[in-house]
N, C-alpha and C. Protein backbone atom coordinates (compact mmCIF):
# COMPACT_ATOMS: atom_id res chain seq x y z
N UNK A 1 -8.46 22.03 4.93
CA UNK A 1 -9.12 20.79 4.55
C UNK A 1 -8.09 19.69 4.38
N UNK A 2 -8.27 19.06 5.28
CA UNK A 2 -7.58 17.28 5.22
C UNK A 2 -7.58 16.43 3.88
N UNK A 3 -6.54 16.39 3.11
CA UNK A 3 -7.00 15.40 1.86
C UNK A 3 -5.57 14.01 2.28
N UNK A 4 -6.17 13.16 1.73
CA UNK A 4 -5.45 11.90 1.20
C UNK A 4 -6.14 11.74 0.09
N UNK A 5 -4.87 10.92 -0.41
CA UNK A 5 -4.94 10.00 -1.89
C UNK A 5 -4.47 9.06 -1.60
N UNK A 6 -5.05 7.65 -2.41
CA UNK A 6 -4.61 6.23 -2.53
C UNK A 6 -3.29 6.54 -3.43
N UNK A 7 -2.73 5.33 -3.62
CA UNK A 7 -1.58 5.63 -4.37
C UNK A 7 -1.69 4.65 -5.91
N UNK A 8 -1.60 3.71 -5.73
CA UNK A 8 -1.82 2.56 -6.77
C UNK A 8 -2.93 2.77 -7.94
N UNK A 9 -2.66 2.89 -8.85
CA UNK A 9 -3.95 3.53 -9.68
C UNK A 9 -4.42 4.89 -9.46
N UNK A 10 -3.67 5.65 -8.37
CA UNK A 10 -4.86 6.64 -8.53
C UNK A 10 -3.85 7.58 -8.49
N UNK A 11 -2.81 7.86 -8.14
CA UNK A 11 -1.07 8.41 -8.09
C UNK A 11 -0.29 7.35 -8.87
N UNK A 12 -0.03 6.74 -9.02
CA UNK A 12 1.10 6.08 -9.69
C UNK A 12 0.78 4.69 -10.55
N UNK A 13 1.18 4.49 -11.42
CA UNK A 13 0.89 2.91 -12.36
C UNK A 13 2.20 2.16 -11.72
N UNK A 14 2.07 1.03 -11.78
CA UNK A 14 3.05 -0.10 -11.47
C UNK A 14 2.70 -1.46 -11.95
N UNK A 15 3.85 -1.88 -12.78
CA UNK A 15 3.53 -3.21 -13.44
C UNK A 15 3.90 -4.45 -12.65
N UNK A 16 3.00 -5.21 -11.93
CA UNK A 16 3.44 -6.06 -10.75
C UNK A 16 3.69 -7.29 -11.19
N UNK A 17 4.24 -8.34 -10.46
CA UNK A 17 4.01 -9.58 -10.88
C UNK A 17 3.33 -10.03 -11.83
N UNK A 18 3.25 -10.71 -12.62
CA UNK A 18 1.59 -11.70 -12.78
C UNK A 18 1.55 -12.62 -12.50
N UNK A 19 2.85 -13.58 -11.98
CA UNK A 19 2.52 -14.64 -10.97
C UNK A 19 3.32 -13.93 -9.52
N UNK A 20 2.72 -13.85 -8.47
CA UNK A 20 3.07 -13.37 -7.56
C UNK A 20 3.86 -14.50 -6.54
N UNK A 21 3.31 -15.62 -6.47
CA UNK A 21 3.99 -16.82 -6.68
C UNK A 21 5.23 -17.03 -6.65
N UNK A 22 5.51 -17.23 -8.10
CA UNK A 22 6.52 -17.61 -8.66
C UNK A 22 7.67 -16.68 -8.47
N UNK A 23 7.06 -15.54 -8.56
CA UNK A 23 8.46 -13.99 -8.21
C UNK A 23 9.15 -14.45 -7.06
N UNK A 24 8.00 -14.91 -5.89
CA UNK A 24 8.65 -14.82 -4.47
C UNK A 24 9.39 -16.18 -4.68
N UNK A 25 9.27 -17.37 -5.02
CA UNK A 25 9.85 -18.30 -5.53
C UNK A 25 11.13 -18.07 -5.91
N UNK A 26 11.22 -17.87 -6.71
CA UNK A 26 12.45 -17.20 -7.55
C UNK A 26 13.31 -16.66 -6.48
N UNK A 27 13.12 -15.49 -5.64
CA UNK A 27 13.89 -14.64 -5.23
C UNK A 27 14.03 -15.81 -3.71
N UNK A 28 13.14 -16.15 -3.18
CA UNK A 28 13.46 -16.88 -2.04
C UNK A 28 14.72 -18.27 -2.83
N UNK A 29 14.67 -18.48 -3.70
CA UNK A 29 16.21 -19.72 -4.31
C UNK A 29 16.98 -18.93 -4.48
N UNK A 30 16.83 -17.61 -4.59
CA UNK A 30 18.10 -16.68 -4.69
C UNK A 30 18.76 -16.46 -3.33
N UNK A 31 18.31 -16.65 -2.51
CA UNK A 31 18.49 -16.36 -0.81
C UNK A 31 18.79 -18.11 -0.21
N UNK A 32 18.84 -19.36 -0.87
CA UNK A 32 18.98 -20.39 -0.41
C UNK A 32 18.06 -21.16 0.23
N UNK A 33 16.62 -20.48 0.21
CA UNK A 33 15.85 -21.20 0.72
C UNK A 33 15.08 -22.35 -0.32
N UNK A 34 15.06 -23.37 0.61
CA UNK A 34 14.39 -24.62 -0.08
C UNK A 34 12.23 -24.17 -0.51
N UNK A 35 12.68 -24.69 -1.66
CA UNK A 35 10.88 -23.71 -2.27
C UNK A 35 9.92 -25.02 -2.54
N UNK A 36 9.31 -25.15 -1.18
CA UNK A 36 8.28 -26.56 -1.72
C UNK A 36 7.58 -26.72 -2.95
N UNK A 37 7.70 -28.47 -3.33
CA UNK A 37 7.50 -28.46 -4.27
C UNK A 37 5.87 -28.01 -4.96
N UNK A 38 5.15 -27.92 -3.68
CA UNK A 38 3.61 -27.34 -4.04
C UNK A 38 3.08 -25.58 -3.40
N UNK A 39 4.06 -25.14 -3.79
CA UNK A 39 4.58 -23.82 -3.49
C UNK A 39 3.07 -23.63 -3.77
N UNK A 40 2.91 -22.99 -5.12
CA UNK A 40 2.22 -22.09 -5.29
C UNK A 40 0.45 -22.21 -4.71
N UNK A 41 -0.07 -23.44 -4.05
CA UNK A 41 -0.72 -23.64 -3.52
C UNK A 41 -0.48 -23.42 -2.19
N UNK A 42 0.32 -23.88 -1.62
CA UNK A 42 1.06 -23.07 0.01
C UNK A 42 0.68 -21.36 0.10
N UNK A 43 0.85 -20.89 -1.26
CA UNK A 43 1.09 -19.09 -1.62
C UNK A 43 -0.30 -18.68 -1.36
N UNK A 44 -1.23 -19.54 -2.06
CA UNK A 44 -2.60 -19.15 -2.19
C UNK A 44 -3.08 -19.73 -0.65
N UNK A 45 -2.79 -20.25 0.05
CA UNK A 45 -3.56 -20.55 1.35
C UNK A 45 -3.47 -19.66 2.34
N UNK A 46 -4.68 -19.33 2.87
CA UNK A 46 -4.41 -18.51 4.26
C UNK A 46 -3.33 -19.29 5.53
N UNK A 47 -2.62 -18.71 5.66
CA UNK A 47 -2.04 -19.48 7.05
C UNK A 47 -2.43 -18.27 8.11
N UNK A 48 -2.37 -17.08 8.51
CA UNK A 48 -2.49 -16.47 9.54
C UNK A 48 -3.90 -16.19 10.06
N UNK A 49 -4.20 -16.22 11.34
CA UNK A 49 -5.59 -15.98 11.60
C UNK A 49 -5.80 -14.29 12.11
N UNK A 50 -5.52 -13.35 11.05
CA UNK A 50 -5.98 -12.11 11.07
C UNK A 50 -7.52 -11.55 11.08
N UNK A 51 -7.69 -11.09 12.31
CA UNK A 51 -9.07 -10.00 12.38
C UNK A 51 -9.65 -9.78 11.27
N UNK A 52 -10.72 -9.85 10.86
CA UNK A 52 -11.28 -8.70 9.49
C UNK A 52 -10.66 -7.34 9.97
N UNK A 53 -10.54 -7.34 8.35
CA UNK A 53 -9.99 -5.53 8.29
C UNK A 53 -8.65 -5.71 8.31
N UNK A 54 -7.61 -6.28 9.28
CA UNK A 54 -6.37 -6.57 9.83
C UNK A 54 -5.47 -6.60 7.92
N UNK A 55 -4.71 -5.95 7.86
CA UNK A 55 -3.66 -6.67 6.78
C UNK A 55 -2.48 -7.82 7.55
N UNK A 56 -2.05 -8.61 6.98
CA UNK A 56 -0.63 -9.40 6.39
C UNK A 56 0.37 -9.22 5.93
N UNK A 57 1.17 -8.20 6.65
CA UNK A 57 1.93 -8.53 5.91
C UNK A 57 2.60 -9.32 4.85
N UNK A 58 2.92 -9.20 3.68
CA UNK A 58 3.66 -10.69 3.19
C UNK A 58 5.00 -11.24 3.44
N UNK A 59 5.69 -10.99 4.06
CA UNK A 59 6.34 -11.45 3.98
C UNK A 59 5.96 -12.03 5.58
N UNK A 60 5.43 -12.00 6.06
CA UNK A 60 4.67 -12.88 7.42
C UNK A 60 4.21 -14.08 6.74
N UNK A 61 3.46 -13.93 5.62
CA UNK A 61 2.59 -14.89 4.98
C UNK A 61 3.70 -15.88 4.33
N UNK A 62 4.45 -15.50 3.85
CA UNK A 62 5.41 -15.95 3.40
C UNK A 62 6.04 -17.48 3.89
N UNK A 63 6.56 -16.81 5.29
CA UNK A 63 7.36 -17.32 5.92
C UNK A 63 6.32 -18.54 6.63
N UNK A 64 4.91 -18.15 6.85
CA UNK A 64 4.10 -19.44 7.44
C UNK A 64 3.84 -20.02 6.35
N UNK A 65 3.26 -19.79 4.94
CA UNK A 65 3.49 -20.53 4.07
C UNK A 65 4.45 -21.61 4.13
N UNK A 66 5.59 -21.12 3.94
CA UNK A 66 6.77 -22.43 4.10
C UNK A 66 7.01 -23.14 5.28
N UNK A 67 6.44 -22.18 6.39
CA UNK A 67 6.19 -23.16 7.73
C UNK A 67 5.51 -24.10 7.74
N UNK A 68 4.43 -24.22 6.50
CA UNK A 68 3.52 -24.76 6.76
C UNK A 68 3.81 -26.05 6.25
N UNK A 69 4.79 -26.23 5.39
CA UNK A 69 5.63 -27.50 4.48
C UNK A 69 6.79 -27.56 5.12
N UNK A 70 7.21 -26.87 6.19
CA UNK A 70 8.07 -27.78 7.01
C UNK A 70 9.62 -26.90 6.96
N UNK A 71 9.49 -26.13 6.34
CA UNK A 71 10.45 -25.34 5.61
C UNK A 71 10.67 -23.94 6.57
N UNK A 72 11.99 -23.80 7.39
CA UNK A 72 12.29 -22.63 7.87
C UNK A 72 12.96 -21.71 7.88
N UNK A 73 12.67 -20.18 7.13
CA UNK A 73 13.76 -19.41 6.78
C UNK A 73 14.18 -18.58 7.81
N UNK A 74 15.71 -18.76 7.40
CA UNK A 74 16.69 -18.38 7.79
C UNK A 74 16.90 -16.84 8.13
N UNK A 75 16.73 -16.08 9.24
CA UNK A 75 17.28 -14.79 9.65
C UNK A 75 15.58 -14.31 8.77
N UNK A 76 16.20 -12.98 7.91
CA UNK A 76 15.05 -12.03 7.06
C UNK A 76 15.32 -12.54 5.73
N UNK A 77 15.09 -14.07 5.14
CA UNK A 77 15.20 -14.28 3.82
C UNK A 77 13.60 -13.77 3.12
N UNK A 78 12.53 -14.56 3.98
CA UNK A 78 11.29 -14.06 3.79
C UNK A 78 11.49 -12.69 3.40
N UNK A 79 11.37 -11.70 3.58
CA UNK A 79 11.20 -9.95 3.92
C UNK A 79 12.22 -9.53 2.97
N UNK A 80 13.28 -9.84 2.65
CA UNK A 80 14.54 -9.81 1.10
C UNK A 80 13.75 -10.18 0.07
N UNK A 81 13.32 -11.37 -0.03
CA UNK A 81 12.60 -12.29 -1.15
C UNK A 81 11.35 -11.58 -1.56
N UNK A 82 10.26 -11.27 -0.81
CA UNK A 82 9.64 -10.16 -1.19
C UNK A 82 9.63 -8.79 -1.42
N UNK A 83 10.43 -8.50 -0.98
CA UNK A 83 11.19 -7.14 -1.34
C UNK A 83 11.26 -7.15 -2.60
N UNK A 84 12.13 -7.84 -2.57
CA UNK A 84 13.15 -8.19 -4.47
C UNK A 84 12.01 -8.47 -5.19
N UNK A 85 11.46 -8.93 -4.89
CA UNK A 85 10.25 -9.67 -5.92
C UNK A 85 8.88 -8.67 -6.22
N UNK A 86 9.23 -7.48 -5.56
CA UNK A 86 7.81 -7.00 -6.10
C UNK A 86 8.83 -5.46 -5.91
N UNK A 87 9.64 -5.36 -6.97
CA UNK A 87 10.03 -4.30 -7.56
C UNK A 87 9.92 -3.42 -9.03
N UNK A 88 8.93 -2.92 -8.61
CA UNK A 88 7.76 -2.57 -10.25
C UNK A 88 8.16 -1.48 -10.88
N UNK A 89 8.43 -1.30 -12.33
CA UNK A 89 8.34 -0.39 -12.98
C UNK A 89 7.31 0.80 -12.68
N UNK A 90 7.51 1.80 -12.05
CA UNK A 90 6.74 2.76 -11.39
C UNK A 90 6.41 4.24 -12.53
N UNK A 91 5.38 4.34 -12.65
CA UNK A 91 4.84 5.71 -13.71
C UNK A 91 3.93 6.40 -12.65
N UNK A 92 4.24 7.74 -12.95
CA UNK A 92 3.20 8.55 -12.04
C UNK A 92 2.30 9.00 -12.97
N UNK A 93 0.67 8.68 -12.29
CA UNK A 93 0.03 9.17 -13.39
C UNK A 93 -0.40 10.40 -13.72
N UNK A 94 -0.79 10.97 -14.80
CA UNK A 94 -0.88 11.83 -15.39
C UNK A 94 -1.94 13.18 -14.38
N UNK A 95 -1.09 14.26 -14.02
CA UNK A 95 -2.36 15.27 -12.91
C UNK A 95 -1.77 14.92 -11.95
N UNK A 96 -1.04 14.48 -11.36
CA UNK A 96 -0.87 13.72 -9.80
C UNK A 96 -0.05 14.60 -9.40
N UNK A 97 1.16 14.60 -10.20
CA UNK A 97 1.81 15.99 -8.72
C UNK A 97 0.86 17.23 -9.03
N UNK A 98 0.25 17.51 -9.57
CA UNK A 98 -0.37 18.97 -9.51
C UNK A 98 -1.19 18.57 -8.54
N UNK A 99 -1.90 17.70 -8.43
CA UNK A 99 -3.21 17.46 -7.65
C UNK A 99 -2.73 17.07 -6.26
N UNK A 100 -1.54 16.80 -6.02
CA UNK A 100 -1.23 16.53 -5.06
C UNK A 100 -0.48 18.20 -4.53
N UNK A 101 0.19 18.91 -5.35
CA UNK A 101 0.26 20.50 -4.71
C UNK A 101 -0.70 21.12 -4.51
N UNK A 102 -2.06 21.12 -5.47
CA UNK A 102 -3.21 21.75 -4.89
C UNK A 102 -3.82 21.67 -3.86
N UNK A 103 -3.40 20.16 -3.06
CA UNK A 103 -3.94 19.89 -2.25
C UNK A 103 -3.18 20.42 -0.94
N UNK A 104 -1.87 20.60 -1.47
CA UNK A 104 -1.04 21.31 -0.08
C UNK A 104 -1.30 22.60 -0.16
N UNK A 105 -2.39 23.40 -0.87
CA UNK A 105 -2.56 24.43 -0.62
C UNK A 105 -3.69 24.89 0.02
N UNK A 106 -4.37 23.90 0.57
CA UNK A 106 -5.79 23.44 1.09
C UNK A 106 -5.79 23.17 2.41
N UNK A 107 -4.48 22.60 2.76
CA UNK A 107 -4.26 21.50 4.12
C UNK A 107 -3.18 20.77 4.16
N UNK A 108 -3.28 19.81 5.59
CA UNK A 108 -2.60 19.05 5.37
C UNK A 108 -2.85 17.82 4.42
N UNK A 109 -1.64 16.97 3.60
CA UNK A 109 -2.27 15.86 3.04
C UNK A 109 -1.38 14.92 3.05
N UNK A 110 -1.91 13.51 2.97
CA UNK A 110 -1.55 12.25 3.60
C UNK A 110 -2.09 11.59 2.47
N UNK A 111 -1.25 10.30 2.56
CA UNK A 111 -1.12 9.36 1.29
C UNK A 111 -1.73 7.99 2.35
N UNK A 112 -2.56 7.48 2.25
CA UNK A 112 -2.93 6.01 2.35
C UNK A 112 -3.24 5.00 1.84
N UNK A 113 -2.12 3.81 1.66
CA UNK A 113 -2.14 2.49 0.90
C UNK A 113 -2.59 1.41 1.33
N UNK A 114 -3.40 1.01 0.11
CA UNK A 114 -3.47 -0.21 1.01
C UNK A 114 -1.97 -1.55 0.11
N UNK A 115 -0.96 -1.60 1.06
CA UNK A 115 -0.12 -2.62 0.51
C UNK A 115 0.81 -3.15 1.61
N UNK A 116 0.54 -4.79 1.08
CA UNK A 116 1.33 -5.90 2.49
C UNK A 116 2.80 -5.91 1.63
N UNK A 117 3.24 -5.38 0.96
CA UNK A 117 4.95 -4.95 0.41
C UNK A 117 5.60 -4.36 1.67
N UNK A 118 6.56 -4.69 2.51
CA UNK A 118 7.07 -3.40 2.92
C UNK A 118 7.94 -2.56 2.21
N UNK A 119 8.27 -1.18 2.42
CA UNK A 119 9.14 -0.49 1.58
C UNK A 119 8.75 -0.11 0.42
N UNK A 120 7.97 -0.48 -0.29
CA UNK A 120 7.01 -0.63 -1.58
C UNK A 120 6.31 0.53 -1.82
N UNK A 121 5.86 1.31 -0.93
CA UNK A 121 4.95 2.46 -0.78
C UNK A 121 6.19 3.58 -1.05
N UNK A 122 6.87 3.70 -0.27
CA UNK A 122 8.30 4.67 -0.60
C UNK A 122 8.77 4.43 -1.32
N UNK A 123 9.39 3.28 -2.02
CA UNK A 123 9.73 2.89 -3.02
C UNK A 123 9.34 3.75 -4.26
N UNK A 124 7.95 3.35 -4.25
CA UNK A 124 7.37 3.74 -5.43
C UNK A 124 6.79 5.43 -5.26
N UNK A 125 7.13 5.92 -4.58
CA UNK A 125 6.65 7.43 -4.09
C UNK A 125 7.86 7.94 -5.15
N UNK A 126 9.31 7.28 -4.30
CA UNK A 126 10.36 7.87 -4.90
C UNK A 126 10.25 7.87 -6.94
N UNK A 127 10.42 6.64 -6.99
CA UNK A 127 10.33 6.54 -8.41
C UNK A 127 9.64 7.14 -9.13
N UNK A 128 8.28 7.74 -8.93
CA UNK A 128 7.44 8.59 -9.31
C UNK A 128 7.56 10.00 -9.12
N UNK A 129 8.80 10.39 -8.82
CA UNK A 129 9.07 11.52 -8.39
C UNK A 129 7.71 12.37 -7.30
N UNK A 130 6.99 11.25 -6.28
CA UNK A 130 6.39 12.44 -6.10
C UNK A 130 7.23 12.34 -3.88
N UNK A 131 8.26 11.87 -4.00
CA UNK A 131 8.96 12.23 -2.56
C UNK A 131 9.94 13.33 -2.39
N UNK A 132 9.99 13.76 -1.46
CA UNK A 132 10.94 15.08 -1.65
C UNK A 132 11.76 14.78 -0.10
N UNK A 133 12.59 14.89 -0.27
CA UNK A 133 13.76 14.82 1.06
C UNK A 133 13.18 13.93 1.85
N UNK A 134 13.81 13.52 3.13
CA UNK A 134 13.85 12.28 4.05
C UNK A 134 12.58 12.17 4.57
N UNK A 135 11.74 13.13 4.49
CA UNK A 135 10.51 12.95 5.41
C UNK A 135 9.57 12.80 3.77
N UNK A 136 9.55 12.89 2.89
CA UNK A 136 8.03 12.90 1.73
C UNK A 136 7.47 14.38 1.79
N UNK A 137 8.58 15.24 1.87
CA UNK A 137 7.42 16.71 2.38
C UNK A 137 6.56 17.33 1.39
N UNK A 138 5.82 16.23 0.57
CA UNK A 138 4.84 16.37 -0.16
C UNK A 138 4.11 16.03 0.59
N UNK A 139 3.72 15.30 1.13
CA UNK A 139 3.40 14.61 2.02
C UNK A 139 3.43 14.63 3.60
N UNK A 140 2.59 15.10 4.51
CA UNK A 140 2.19 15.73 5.80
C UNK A 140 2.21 13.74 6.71
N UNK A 141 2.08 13.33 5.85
CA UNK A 141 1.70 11.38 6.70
C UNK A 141 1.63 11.14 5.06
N UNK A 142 2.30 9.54 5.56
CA UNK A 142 2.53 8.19 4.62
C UNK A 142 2.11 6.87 5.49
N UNK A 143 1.12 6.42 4.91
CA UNK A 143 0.35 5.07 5.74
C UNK A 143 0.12 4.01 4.68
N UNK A 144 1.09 3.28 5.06
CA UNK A 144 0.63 2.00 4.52
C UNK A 144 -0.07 0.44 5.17
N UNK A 145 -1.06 -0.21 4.72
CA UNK A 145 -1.57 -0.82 5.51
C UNK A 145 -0.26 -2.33 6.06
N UNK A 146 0.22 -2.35 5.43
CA UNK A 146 1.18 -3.21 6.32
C UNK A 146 2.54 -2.39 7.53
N UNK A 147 1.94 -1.42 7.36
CA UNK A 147 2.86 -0.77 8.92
C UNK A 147 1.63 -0.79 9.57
N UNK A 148 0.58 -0.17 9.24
CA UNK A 148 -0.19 0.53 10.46
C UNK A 148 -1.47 -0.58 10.83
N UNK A 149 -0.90 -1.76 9.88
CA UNK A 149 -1.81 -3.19 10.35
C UNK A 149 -3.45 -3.16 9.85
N UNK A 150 -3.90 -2.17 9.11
CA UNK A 150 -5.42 -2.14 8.71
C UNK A 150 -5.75 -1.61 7.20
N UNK A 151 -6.04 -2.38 6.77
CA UNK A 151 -6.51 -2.25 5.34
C UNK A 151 -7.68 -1.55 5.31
N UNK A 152 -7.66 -0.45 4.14
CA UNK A 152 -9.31 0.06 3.89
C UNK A 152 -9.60 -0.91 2.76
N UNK A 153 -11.46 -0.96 3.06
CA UNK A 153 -12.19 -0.03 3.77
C UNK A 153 -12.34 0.51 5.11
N UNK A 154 -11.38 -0.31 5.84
CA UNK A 154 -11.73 -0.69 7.65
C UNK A 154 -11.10 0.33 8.10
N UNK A 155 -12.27 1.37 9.19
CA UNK A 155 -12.50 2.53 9.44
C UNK A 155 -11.04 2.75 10.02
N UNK A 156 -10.10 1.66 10.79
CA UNK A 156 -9.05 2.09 11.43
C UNK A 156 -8.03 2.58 10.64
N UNK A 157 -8.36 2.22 9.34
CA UNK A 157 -6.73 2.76 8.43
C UNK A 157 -7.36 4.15 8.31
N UNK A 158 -8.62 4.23 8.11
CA UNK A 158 -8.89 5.93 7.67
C UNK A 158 -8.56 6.98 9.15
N UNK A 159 -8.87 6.11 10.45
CA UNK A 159 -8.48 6.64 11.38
C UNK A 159 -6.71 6.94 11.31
N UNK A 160 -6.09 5.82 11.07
CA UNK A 160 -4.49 6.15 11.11
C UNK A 160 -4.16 7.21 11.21
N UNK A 161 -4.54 7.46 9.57
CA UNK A 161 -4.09 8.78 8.38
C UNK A 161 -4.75 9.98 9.03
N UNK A 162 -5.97 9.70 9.83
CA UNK A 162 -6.35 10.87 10.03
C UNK A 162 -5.68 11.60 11.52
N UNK A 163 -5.26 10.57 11.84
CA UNK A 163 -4.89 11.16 13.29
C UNK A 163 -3.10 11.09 12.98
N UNK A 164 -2.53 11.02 12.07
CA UNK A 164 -1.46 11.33 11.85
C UNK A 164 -1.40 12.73 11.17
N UNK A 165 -2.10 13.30 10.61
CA UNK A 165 -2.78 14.54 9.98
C UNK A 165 -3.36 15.45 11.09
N UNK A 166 -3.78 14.80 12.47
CA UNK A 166 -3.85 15.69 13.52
C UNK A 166 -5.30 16.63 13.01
N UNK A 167 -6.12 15.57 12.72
CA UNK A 167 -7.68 16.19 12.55
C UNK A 167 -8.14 14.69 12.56
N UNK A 168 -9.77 14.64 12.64
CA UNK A 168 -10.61 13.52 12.71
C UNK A 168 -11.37 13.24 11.20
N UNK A 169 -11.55 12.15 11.26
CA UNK A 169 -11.54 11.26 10.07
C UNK A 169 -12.95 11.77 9.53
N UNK A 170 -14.02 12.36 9.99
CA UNK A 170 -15.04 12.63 9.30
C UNK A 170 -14.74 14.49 8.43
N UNK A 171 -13.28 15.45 8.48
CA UNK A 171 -12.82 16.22 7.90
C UNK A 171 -11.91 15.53 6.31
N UNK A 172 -11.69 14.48 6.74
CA UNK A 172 -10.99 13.88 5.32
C UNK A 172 -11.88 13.80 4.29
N UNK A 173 -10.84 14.49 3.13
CA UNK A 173 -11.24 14.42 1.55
C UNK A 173 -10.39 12.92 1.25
N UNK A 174 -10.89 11.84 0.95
CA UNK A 174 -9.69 11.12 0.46
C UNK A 174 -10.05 10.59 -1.25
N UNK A 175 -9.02 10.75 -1.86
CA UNK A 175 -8.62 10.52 -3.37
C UNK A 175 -8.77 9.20 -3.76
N UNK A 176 -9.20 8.64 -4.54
CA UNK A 176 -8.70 7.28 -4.67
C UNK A 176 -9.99 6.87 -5.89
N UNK A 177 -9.59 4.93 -6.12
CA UNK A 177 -9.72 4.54 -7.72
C UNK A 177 -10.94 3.65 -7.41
N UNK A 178 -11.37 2.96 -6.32
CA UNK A 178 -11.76 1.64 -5.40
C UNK A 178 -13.00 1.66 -4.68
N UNK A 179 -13.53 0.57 -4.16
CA UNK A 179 -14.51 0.82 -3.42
C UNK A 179 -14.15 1.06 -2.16
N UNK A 180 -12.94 0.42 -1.95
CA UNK A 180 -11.92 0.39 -0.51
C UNK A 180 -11.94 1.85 -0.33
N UNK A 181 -11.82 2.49 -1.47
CA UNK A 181 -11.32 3.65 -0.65
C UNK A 181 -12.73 4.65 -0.46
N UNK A 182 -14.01 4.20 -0.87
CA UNK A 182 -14.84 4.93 -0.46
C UNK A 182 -14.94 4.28 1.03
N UNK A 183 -14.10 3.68 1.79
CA UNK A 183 -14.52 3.42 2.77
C UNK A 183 -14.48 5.00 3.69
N UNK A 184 -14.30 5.65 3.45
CA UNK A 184 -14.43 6.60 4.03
C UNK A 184 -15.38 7.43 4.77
N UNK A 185 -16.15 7.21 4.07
CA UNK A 185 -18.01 7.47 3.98
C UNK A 185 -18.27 6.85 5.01
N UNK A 186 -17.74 6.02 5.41
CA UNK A 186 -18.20 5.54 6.64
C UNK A 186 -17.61 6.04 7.63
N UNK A 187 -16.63 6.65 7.91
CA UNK A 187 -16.25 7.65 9.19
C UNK A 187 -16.52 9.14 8.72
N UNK A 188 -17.65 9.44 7.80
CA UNK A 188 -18.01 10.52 7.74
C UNK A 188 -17.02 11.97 7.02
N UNK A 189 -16.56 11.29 6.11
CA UNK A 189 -15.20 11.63 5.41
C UNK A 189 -16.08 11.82 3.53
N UNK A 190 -15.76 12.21 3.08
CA UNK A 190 -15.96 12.31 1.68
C UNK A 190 -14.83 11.83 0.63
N UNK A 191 -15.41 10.85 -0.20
CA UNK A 191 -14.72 10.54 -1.37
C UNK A 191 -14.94 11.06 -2.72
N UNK A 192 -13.92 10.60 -3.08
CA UNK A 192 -13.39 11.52 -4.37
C UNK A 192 -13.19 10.38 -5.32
N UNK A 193 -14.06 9.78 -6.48
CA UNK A 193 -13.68 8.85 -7.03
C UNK A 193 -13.09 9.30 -8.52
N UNK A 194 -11.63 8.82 -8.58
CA UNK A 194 -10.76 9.61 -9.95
C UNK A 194 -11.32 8.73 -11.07
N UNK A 195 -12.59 7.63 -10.76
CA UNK A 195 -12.85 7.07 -12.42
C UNK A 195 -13.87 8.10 -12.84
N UNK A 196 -14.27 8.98 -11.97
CA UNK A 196 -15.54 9.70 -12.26
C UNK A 196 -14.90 11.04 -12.55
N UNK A 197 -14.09 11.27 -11.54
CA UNK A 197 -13.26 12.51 -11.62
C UNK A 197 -12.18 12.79 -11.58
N UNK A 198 -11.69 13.39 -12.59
CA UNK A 198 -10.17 13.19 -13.03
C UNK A 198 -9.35 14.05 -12.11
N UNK A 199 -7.73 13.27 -11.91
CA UNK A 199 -7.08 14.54 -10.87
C UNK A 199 -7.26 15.88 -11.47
N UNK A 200 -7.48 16.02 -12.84
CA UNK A 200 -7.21 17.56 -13.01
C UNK A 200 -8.24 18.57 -12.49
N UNK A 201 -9.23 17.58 -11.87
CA UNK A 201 -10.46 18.53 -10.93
C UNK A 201 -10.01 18.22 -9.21
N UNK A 202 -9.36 17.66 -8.88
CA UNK A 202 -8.97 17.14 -7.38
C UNK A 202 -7.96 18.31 -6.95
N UNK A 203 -7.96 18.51 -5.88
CA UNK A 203 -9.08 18.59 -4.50
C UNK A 203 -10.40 19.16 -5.16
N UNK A 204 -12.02 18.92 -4.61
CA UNK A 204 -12.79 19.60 -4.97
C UNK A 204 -12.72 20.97 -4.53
């Protein structure tokens, strides 16, 4: 049996920004870039014309943001600046590596995020102690929606994970905190919601 788990809330706590803004601000004057003076309205505007479903990277968003005031960064200041800026105190929550070994005793299992951070997903795997050597071999697949370009609910991220797992998406158990992640149900997959049911009952 195929399982994934979300990660954010449902594997690991992380204390993020609270101005998300201002972080990237900050870290982009740390890198020399000029930070318009109506930034944080630039931050909040869509600039890219992404598909529904499609994620953004941010640090894409970033960089048209300041395109959009005239402002052009230099080499990978964008992609540094968010990096740096959304480096979170990481807690794994409570049941999670067990629930995540039970589940390797079931199948294969795969982690799917939804997050426009790059590096952020490993990042925080590591810190939570739940990565093990160069590949995550807790972990069978690691999908995050800013590599694999599709945010859940949208059936293609559940496809990703599932065809990186080398089975079809209506065999997935997937874990998670969200309505996003009952997107599953819609490729015929079963969810597992941890506000209802705690990891210490996961995998069913």
């Amino acid at each position: 049996m195929p399982v994934t788990f979300d990660l954010f809330g449902t594997l690991v706590a992380a204390d993020r920004p609270d101005n998300p803004a201002v972080a990237v601000a900050r870290e982009l004057r740390e890198r020399g870039v000029t930070v318009p003076d109506d930034w944080t309205d630039a931050y909040a505007e869509p600039h890219i014309n992404a598909p529904d479903g499609a994620e953004v990277p941010l640090p894409a968003h970033v960089a048209a943001a300041l395109a959009s005031r005239g402002v052009t960064v230099r080499e990978n200041a964008a992609r540094r600046a968010v990096v740096a800026a959304f480096d979170p105190r990481v807690e794994r929550c409570p049941g999670a590596l067990a629930a995540v070994e039970r589940a390797r005793e079931r199948g294969p299992v795969g982690l799917l995020s939804n997050c426009s951070v790059p590096e952020l997903v490993r990042r925080s795997l590591r810190a939570a102690d739940l990565w093990v050597g160069d590949n995550g071999q807790r972990f069978d697949a690691v999908v995050a929606s800013c590599s694999c370009g599709w945010r859940k609910p949208d059936a293609r991220a559940f496809e990703t994970v599932a065809n990186a797992l080398d089975c079809v998406p209506d065999e997935l158990v997937h874990i998670g905190d969200s309505a996003a992640d009952a997107g599953v149900e819609a490729v015929g997959g079963q969810f597992v919601d941890t506000r209802e049911t705690p990891l210490s009952a996961v995998p069913p």
